[in-house]
N, C-alpha and C. Protein backbone atom coordinates (compact mmCIF):
# COMPACT_ATOMS: atom_id res chain seq x y z
N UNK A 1 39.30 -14.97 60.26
CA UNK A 1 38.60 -14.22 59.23
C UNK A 1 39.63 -13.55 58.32
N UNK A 2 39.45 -13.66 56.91
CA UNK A 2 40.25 -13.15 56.30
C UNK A 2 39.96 -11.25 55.50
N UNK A 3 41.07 -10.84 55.24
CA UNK A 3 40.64 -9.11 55.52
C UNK A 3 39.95 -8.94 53.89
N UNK A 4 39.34 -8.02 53.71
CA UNK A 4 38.23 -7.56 52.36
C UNK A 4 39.14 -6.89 51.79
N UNK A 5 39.23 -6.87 50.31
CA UNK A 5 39.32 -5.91 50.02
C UNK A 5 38.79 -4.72 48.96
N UNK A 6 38.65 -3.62 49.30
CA UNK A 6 37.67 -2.67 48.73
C UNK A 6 38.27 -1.96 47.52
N UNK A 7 37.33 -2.05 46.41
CA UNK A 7 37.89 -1.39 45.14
C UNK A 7 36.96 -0.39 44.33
N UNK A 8 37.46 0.93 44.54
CA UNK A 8 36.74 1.85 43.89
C UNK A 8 37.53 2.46 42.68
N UNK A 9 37.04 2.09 41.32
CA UNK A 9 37.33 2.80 40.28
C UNK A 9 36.96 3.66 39.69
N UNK A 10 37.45 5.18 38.92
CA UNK A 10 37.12 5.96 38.19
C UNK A 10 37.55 6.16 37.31
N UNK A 11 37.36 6.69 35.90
CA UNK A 11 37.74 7.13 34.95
C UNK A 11 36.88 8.60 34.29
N UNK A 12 38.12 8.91 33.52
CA UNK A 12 37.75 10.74 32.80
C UNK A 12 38.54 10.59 31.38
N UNK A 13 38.19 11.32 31.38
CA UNK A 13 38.68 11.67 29.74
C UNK A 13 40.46 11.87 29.82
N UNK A 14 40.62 12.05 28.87
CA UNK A 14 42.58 11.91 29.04
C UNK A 14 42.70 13.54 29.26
N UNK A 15 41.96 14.42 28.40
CA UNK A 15 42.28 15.55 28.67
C UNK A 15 42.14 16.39 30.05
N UNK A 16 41.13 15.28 30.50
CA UNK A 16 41.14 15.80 31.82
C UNK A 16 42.11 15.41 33.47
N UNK A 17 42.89 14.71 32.72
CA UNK A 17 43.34 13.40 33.89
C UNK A 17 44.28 14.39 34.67
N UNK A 18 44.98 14.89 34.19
CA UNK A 18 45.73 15.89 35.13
C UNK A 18 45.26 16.48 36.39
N UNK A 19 43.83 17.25 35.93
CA UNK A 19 42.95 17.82 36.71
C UNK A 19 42.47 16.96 37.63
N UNK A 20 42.32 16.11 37.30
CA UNK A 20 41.02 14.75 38.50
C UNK A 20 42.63 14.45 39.24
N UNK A 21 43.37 14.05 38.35
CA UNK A 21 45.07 13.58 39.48
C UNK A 21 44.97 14.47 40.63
N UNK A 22 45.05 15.78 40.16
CA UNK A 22 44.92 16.25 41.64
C UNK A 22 44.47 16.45 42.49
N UNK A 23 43.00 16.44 41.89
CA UNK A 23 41.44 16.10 42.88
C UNK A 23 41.77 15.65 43.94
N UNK A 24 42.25 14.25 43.49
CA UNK A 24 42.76 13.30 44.08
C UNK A 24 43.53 13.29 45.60
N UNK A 25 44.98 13.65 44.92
CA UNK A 25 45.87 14.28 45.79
C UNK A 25 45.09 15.53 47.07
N UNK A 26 44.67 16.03 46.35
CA UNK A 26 43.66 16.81 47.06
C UNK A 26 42.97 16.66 48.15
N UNK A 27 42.19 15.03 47.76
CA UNK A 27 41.64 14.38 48.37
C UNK A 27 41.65 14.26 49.53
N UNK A 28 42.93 13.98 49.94
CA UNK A 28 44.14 13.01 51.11
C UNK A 28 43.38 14.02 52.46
N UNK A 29 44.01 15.17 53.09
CA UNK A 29 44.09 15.87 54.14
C UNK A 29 42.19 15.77 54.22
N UNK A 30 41.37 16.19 53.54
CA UNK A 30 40.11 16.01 53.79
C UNK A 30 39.34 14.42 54.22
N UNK A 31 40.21 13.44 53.43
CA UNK A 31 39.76 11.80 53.77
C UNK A 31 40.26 11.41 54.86
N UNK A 32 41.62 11.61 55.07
CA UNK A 32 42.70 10.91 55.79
C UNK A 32 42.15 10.77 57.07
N UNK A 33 41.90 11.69 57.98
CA UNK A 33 41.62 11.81 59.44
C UNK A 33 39.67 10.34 59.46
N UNK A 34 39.10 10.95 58.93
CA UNK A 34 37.59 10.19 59.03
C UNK A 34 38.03 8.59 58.60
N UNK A 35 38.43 8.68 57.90
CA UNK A 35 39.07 7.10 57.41
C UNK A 35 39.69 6.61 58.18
N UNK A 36 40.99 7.31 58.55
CA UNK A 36 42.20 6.55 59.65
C UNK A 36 41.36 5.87 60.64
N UNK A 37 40.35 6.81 61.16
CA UNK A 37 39.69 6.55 62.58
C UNK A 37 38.66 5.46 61.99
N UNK A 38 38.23 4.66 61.46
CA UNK A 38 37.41 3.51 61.03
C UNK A 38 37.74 2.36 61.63
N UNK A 39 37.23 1.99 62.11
CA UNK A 39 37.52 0.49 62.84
C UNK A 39 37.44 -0.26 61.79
N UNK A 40 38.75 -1.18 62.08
CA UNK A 40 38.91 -2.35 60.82
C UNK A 40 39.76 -2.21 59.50
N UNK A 41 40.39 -0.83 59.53
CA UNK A 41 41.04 -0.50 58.42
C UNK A 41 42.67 -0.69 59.01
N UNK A 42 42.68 -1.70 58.00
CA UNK A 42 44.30 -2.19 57.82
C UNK A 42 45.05 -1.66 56.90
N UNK A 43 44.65 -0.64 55.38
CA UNK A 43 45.67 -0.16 54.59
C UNK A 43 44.42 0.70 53.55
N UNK A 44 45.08 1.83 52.85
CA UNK A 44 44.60 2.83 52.06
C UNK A 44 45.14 3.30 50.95
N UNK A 45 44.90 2.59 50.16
CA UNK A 45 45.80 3.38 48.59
C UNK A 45 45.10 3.83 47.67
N UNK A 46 45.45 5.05 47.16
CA UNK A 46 44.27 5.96 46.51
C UNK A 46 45.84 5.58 45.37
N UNK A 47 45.29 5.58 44.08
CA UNK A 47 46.20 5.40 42.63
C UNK A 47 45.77 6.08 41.72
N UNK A 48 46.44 6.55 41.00
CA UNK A 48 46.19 6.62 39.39
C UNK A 48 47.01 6.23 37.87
N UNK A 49 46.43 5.76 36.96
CA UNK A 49 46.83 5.31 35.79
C UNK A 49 47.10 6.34 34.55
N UNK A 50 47.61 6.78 34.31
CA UNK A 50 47.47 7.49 33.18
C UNK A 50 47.07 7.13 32.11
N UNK A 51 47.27 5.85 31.48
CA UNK A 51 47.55 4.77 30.09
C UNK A 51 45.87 4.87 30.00
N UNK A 52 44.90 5.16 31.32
CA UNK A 52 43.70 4.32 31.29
C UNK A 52 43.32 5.68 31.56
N UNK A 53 43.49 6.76 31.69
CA UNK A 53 42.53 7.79 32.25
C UNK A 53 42.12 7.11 33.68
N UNK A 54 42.23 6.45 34.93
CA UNK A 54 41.68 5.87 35.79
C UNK A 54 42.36 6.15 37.21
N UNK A 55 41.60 5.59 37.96
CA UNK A 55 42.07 6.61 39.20
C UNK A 55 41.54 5.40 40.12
N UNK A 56 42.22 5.23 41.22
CA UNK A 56 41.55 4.29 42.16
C UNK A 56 41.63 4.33 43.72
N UNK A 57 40.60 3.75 44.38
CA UNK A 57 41.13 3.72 45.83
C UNK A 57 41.00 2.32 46.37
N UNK A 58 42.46 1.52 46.56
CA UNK A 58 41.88 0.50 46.87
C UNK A 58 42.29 0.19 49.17
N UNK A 59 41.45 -0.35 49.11
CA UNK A 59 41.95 0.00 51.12
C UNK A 59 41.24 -2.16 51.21
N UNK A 60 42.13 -1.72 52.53
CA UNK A 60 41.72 -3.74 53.22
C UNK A 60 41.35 -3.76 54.19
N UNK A 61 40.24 -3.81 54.49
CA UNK A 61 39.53 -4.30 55.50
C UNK A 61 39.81 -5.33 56.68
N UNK A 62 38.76 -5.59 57.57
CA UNK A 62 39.17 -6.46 58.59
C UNK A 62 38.12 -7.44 58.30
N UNK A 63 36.87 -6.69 57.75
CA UNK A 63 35.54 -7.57 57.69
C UNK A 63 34.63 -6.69 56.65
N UNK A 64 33.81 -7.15 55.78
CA UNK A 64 32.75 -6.94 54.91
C UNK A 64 31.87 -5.77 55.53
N UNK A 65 31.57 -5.72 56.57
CA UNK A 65 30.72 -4.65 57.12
C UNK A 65 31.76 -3.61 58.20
N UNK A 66 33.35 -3.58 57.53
CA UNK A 66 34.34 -2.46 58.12
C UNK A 66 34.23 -2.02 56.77
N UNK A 67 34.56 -2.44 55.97
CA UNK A 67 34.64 -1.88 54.08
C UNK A 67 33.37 -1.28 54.18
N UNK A 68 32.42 -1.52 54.15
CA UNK A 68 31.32 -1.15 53.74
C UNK A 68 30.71 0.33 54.96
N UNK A 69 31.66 0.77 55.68
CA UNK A 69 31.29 1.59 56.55
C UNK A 69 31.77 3.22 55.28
N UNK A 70 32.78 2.73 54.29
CA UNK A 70 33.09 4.29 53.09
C UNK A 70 31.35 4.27 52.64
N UNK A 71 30.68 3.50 51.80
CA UNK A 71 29.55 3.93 51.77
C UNK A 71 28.86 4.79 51.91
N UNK A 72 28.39 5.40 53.28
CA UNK A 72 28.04 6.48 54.01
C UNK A 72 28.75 7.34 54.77
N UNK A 73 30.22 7.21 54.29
CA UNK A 73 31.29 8.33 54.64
C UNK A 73 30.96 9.33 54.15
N UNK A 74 30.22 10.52 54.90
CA UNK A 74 29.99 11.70 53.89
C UNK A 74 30.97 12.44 53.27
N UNK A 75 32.37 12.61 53.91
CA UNK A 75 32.98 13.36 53.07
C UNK A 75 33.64 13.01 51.79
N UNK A 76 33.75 11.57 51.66
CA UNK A 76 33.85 10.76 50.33
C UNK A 76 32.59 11.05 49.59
N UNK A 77 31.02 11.12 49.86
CA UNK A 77 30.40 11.06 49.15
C UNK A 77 30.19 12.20 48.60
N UNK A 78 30.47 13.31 49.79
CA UNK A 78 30.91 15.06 49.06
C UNK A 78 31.68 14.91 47.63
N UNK A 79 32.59 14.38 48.31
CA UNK A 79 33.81 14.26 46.70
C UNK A 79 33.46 13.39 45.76
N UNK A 80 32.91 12.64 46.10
CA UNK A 80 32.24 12.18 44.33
C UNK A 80 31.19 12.75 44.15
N UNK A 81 30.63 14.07 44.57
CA UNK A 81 29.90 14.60 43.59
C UNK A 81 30.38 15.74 42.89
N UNK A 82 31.80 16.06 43.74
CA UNK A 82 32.80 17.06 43.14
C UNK A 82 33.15 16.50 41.73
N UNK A 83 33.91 15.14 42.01
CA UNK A 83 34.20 14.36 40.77
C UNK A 83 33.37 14.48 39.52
N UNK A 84 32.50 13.35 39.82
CA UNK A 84 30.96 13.53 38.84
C UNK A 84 30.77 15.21 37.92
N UNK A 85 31.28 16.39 38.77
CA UNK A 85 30.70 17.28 38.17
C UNK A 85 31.85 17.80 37.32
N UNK A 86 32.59 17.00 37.38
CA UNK A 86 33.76 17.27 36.67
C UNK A 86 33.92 16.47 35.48
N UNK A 87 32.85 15.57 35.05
CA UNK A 87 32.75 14.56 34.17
C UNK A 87 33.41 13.02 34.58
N UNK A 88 33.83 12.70 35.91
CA UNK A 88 34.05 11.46 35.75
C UNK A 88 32.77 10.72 36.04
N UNK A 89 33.31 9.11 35.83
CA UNK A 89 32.48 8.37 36.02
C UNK A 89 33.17 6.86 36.73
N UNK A 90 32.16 6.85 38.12
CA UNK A 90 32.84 5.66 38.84
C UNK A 90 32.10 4.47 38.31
N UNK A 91 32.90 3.46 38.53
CA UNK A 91 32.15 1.78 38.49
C UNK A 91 31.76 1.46 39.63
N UNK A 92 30.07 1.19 39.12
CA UNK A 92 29.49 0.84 40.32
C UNK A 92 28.96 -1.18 40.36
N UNK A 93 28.72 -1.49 41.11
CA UNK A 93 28.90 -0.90 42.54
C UNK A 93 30.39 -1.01 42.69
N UNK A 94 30.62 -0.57 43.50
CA UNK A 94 32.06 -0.73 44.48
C UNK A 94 32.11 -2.08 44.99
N UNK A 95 33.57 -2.63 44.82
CA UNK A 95 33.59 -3.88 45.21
C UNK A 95 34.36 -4.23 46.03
N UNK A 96 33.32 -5.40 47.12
CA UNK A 96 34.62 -5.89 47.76
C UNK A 96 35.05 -7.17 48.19
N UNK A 97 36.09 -7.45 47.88
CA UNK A 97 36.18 -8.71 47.07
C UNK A 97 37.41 -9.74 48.58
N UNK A 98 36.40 -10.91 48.82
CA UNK A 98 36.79 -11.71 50.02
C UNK A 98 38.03 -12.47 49.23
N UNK A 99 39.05 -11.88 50.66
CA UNK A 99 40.70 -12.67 50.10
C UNK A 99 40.91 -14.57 50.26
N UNK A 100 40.85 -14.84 49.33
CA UNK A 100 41.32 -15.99 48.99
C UNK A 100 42.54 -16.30 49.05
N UNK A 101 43.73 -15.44 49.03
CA UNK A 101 44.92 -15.84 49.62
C UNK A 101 45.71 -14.67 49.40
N UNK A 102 47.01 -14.47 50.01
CA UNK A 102 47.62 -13.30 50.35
C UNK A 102 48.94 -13.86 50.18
N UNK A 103 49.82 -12.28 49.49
CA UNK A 103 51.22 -12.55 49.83
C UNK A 103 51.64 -11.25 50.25
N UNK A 104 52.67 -11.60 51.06
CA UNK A 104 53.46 -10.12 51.55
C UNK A 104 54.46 -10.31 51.04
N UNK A 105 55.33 -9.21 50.82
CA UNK A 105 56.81 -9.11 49.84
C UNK A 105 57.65 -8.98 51.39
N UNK A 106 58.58 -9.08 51.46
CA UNK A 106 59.80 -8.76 52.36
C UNK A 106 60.30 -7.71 53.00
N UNK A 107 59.71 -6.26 52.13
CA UNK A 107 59.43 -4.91 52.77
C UNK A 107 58.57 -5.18 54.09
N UNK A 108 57.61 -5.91 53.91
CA UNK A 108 56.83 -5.83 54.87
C UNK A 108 57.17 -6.65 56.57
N UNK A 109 57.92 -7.40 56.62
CA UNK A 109 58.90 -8.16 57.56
C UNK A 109 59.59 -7.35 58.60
């Protein structure tokens, strides 16, 4: 079986991007522990863009219904209504998109 991977995007206004950046950062110590412990989670990268106002979390799964367990993660869904009230706006739905092929770089060796 090949691993999922999950893509959640947001965007805000430019004037605000600073502020949501750290949301973000913020984020980490409140997500980190409920997430780590998920069965099926192989990797977690929360990003942001500046160029785009955009912000992302992308994580890889083991299987379609391990990704799909953030869904009803409440304390993620706490924080996007923190977000939201802050004027962003996510792309829905959230996607997660079956790997068709993979490369690893040499760091990873």
């Amino acid at each position: 079986m090949q691993p999922v991977v999950r893509v959640s995007i947001l965007r805000c206004e430019a004037e605000r991007f600073a502020e949501i950046r750290q949301m973000m950062v913020d984020a980490d110590p409140v997500l980190r522990p409920g997430v780590a412990a998920m069965p099926g989670l192989l990797a977690f990268y929360a990003g942001a863009d500046e160029a785009t106002s955009s912000l992302t979390n992308v994580s890889i799964w083991t299987s379609l219904d391990a990704a799909k367990q953030l869904d009803t993660f409440q304390p993620m869904l706490d924080l996007g209504k923190a977000f939201v009230a802050k004027g962003v706006t996510f792309e829905r739905p959230v996607m997660n998109y079956a790997t068709l092929w993979q490369l690893e770089g040499p760091a990873v060796r």
